[in-house]
PDB file of N, CA and C in Angstrom:
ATOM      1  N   UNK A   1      45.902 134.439 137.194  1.00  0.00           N
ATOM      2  CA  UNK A   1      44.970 133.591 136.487  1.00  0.00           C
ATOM      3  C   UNK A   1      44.517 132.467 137.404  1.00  0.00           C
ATOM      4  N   UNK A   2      43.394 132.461 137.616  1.00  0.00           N
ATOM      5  CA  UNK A   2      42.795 130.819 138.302  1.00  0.00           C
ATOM      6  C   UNK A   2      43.096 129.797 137.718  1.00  0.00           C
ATOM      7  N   UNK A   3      43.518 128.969 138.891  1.00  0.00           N
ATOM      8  CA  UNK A   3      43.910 127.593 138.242  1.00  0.00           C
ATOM      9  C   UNK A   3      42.388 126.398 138.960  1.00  0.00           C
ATOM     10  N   UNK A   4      42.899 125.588 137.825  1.00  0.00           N
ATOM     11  CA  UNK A   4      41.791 124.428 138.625  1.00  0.00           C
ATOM     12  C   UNK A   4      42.507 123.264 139.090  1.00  0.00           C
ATOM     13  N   UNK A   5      42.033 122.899 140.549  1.00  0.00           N
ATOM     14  CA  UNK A   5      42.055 122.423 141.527  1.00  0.00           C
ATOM     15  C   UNK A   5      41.064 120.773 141.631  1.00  0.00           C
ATOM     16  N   UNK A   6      41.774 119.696 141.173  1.00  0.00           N
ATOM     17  CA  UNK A   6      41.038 118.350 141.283  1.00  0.00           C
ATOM     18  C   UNK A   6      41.096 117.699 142.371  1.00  0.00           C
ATOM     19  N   UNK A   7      39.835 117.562 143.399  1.00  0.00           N
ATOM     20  CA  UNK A   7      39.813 117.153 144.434  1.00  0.00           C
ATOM     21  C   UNK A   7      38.917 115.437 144.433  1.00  0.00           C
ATOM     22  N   UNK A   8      39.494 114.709 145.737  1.00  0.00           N
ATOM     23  CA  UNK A   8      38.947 113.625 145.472  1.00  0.00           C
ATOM     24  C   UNK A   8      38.346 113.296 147.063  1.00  0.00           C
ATOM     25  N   UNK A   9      37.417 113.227 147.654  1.00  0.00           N
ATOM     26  CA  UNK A   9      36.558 112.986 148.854  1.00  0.00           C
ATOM     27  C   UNK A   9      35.403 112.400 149.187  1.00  0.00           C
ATOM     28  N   UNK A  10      35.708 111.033 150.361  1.00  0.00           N
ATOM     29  CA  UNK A  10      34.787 110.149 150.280  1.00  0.00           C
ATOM     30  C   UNK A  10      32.895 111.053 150.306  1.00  0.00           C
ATOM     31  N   UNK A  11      32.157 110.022 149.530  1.00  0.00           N
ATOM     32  CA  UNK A  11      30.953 110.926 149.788  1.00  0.00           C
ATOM     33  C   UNK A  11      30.209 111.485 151.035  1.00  0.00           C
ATOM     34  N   UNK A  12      30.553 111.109 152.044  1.00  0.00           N
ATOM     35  CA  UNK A  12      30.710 112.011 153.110  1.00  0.00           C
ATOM     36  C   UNK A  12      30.692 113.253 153.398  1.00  0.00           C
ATOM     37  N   UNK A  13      32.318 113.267 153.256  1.00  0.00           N
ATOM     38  CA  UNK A  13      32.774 114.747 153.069  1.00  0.00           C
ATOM     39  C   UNK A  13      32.123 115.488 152.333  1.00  0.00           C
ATOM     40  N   UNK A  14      31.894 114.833 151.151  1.00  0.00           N
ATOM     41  CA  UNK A  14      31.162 116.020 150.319  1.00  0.00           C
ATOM     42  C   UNK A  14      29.898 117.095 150.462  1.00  0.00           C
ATOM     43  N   UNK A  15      28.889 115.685 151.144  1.00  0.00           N
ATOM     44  CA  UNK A  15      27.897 116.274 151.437  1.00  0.00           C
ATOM     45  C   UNK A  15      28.142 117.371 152.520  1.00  0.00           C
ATOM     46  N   UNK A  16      29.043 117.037 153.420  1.00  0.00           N
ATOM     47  CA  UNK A  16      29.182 118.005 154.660  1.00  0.00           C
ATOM     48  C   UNK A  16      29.417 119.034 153.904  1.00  0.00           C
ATOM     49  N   UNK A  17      30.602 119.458 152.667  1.00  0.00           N
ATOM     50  CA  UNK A  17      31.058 120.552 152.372  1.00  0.00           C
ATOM     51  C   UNK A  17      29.907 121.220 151.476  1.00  0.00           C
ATOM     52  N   UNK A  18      29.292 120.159 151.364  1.00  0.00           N
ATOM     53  CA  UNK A  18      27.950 120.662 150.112  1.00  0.00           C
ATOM     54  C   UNK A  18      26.947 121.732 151.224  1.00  0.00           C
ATOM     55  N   UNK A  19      26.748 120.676 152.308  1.00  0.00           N
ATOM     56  CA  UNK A  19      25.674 121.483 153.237  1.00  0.00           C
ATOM     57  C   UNK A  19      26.224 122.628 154.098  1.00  0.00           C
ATOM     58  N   UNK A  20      27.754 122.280 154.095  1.00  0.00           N
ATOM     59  CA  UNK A  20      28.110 124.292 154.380  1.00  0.00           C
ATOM     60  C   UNK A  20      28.470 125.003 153.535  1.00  0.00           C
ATOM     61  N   UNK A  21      28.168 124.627 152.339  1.00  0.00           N
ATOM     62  CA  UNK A  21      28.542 125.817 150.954  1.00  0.00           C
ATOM     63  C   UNK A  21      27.026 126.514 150.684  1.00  0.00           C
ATOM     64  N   UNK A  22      25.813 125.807 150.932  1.00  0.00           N
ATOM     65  CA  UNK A  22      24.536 126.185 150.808  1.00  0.00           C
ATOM     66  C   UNK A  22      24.418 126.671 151.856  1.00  0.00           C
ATOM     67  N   UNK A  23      24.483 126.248 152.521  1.00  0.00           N
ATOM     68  CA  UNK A  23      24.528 127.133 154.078  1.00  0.00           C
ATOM     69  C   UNK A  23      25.208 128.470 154.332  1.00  0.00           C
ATOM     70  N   UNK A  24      25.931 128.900 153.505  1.00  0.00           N
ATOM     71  CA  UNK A  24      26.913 130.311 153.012  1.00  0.00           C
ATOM     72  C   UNK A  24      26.030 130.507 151.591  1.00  0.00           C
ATOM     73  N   UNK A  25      25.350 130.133 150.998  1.00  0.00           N
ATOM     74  CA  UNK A  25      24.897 130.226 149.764  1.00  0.00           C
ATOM     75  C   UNK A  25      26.113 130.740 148.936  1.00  0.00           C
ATOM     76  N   UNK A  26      27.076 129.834 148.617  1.00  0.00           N
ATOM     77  CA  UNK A  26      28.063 129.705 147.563  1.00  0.00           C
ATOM     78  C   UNK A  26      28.529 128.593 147.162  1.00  0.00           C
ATOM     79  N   UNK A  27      29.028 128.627 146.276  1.00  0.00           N
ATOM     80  CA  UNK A  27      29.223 127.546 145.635  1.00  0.00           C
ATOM     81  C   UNK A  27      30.064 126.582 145.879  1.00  0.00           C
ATOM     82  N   UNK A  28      29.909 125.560 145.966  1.00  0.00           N
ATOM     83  CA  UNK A  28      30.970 124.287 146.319  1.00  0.00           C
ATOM     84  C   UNK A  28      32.702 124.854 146.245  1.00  0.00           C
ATOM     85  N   UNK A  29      32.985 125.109 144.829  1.00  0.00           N
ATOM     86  CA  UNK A  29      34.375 125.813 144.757  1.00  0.00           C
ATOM     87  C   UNK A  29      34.525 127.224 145.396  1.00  0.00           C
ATOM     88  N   UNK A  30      33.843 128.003 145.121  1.00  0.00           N
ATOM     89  CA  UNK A  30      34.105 129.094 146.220  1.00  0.00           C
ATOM     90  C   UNK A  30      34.298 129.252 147.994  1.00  0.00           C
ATOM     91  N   UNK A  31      33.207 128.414 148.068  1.00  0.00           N
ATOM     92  CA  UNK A  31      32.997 127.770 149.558  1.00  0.00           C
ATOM     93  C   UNK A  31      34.435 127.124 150.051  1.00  0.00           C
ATOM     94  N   UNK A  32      34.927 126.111 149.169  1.00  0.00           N
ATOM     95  CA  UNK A  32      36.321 125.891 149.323  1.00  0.00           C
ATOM     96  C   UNK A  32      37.509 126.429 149.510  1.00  0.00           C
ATOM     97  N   UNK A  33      37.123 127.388 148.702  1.00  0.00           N
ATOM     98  CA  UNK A  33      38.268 128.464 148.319  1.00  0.00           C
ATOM     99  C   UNK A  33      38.177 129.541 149.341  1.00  0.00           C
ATOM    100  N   UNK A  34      36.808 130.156 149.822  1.00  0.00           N
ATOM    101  CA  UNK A  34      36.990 130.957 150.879  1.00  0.00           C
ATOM    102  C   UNK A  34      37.338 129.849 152.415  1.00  0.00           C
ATOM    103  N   UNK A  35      37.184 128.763 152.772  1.00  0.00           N
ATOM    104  CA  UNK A  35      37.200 127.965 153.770  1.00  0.00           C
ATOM    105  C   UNK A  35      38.737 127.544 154.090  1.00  0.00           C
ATOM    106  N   UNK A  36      39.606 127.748 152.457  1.00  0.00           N
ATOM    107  CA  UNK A  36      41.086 127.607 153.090  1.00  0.00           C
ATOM    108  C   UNK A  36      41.592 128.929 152.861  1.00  0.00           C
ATOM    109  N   UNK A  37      41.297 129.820 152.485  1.00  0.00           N
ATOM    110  CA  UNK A  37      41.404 131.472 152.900  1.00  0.00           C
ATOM    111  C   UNK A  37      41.764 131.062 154.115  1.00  0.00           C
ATOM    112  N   UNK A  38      40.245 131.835 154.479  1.00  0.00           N
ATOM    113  CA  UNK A  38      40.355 131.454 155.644  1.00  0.00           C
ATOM    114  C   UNK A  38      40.776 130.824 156.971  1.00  0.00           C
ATOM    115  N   UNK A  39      41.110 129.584 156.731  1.00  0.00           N
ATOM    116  CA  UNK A  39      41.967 128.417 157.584  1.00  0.00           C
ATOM    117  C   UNK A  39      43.530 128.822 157.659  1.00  0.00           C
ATOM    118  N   UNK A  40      43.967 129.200 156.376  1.00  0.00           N
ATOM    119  CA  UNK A  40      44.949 129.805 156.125  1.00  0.00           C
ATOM    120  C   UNK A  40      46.051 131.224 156.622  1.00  0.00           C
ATOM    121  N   UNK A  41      44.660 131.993 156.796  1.00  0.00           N
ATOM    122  CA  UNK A  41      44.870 133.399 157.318  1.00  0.00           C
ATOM    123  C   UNK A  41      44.857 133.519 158.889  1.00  0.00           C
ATOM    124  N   UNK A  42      43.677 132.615 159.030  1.00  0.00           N
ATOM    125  CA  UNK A  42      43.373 133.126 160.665  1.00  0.00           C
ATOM    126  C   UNK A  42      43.889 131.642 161.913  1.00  0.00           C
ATOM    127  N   UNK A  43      44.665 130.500 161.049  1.00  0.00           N
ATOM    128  CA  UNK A  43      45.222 129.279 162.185  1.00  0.00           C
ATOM    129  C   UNK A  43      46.774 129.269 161.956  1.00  0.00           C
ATOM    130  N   UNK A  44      47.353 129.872 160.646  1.00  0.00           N
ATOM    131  CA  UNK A  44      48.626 129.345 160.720  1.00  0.00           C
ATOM    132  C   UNK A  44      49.729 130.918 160.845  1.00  0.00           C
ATOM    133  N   UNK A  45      48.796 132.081 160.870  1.00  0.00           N
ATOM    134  CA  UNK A  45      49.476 133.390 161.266  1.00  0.00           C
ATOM    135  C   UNK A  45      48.823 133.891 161.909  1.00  0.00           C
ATOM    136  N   UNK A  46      49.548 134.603 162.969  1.00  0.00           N
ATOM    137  CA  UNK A  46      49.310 135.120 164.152  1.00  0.00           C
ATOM    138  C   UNK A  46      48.898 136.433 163.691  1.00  0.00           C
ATOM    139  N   UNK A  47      47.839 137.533 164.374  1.00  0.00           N
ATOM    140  CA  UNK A  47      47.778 138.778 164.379  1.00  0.00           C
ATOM    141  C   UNK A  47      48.523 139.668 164.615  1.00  0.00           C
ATOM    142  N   UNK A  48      48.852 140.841 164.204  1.00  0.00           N
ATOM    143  CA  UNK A  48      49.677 141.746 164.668  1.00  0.00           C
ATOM    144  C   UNK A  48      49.917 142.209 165.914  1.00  0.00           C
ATOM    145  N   UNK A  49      48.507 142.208 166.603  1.00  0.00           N
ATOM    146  CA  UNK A  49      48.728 142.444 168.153  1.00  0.00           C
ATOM    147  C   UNK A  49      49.283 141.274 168.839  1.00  0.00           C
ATOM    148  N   UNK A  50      49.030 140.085 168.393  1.00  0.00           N
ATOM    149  CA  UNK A  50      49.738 138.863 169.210  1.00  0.00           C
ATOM    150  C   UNK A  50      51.183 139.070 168.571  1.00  0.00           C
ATOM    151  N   UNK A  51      51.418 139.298 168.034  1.00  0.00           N
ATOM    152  CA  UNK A  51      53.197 139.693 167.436  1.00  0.00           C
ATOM    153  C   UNK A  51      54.179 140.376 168.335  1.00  0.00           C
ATOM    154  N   UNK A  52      53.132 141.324 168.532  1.00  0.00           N
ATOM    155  CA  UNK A  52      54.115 142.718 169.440  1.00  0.00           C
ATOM    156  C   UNK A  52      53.422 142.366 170.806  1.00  0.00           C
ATOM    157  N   UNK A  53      52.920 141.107 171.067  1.00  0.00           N
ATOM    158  CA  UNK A  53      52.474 140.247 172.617  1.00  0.00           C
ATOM    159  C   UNK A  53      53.566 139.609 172.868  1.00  0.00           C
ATOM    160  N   UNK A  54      53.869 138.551 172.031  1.00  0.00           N
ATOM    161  CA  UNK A  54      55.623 138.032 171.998  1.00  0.00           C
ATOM    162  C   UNK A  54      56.470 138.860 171.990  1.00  0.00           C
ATOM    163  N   UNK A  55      56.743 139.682 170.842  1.00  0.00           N
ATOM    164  CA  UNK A  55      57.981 140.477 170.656  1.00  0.00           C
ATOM    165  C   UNK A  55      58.283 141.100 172.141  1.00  0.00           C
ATOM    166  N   UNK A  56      57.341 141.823 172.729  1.00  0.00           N
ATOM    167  CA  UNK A  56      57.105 142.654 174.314  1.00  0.00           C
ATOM    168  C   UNK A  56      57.754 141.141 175.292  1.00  0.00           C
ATOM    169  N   UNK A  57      57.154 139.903 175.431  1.00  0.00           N
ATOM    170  CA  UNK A  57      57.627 138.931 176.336  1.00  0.00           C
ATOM    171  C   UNK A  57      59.072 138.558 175.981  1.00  0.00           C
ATOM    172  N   UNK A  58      59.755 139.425 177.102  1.00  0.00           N
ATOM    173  CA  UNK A  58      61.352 139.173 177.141  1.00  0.00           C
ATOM    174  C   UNK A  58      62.070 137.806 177.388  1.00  0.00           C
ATOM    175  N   UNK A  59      61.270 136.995 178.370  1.00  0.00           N
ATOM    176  CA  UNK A  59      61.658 135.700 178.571  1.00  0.00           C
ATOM    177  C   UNK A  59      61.410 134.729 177.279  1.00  0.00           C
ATOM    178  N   UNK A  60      59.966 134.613 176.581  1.00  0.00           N
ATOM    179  CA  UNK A  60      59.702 133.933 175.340  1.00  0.00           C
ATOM    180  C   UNK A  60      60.657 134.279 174.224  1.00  0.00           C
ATOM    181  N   UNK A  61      61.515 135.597 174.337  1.00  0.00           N
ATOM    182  CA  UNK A  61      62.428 135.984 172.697  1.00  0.00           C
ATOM    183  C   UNK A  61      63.383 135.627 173.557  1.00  0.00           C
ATOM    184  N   UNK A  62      64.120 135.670 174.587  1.00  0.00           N
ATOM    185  CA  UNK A  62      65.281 135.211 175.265  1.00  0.00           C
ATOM    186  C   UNK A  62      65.310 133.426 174.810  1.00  0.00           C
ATOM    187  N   UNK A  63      64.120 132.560 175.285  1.00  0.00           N
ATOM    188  CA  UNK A  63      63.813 131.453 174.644  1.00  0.00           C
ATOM    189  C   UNK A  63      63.912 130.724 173.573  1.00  0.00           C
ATOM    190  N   UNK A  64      63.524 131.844 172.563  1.00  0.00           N
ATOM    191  CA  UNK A  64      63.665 131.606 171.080  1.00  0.00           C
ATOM    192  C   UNK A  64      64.782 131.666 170.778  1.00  0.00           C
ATOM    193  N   UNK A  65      65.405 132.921 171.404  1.00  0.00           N
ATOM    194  CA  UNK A  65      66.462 133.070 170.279  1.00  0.00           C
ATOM    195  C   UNK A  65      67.666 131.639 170.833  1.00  0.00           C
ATOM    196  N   UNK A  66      68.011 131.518 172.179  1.00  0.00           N
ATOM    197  CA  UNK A  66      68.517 130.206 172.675  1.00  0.00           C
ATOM    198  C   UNK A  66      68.145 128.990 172.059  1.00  0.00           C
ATOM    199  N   UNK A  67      66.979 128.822 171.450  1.00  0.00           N
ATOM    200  CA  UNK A  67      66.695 127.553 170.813  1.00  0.00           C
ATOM    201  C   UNK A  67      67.204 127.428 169.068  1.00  0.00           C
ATOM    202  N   UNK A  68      67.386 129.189 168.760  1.00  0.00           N
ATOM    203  CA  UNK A  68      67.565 129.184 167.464  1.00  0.00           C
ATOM    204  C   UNK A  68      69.298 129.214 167.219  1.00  0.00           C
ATOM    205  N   UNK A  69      70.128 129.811 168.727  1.00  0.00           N
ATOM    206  CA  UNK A  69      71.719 128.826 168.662  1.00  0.00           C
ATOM    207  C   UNK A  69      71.735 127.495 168.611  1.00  0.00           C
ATOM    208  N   UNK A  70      71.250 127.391 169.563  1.00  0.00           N
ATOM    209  CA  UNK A  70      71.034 125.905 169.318  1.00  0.00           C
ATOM    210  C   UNK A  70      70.836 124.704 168.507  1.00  0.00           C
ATOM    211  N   UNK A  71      69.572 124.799 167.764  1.00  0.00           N
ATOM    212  CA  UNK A  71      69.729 124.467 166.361  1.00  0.00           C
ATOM    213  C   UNK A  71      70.639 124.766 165.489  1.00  0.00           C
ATOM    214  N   UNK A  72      70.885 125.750 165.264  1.00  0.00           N
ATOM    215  CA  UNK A  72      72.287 126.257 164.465  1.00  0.00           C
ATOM    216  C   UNK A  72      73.859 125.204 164.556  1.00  0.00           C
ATOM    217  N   UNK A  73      73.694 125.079 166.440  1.00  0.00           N
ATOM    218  CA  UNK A  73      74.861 124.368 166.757  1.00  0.00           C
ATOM    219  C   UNK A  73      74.366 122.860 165.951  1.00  0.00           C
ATOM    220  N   UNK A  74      73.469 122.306 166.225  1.00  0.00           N
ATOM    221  CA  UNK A  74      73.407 120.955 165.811  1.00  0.00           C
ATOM    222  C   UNK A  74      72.376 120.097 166.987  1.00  0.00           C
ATOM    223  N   UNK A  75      72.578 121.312 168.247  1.00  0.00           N
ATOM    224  CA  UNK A  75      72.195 120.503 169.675  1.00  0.00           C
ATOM    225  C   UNK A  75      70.574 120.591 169.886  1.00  0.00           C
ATOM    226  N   UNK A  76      70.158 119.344 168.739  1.00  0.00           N
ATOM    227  CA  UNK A  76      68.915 119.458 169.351  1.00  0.00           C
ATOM    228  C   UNK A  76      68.416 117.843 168.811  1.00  0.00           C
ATOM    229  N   UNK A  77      67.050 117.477 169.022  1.00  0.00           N
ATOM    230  CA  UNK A  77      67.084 115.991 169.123  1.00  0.00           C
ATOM    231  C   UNK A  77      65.167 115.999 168.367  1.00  0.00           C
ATOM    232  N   UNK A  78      64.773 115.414 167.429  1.00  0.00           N
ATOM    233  CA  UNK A  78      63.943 115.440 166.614  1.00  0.00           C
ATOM    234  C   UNK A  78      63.095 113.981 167.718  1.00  0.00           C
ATOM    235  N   UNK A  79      62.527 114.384 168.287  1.00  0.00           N
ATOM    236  CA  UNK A  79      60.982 113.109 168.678  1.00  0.00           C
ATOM    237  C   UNK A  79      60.255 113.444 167.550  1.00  0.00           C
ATOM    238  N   UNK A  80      59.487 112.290 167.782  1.00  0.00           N
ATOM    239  CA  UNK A  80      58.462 112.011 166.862  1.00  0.00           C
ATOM    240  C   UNK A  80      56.921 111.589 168.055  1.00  0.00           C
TER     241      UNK A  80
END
């Protein structure tokens, strides 16, 4: 079921999102809704071929997995 979504953005923003929702000829909420699709799908997960690009780089999973004892142990140090 769709839920609704109350957003609050200086008038600025709006217009920008207004003039790329007409610019897609859709609608303000759709435009939104496909724009964090989108943002969603294609910046914060990697493709399948970049997957088995890492998984294949022996030194980068040798890396990982050393950083993921590590953490485990406690031995690691949070910057900001």
């Amino acid at each position: 079921m769709a839920k609704t979504v109350t957003l609050r953005v200086e008038d600025s923003v709006y217009n920008l999102i207004k003039k790329a929702a007409d610019g897609e000829r859709r609608s303000i909420s759709n435009f939104l809704e496909y724009a964090a699709i989108n943002y969603l799908t294609s910046d914060l997960y990697v493709s399948d071929e970049e997957m088995q690009e890492m998984l294949a780089d022996k030194a980068l999973m040798k890396s990982l997995k050393l950083g993921i004892k590590e953490s485990q142990k406690g031995q690691y140090k949070i910057v900001g």
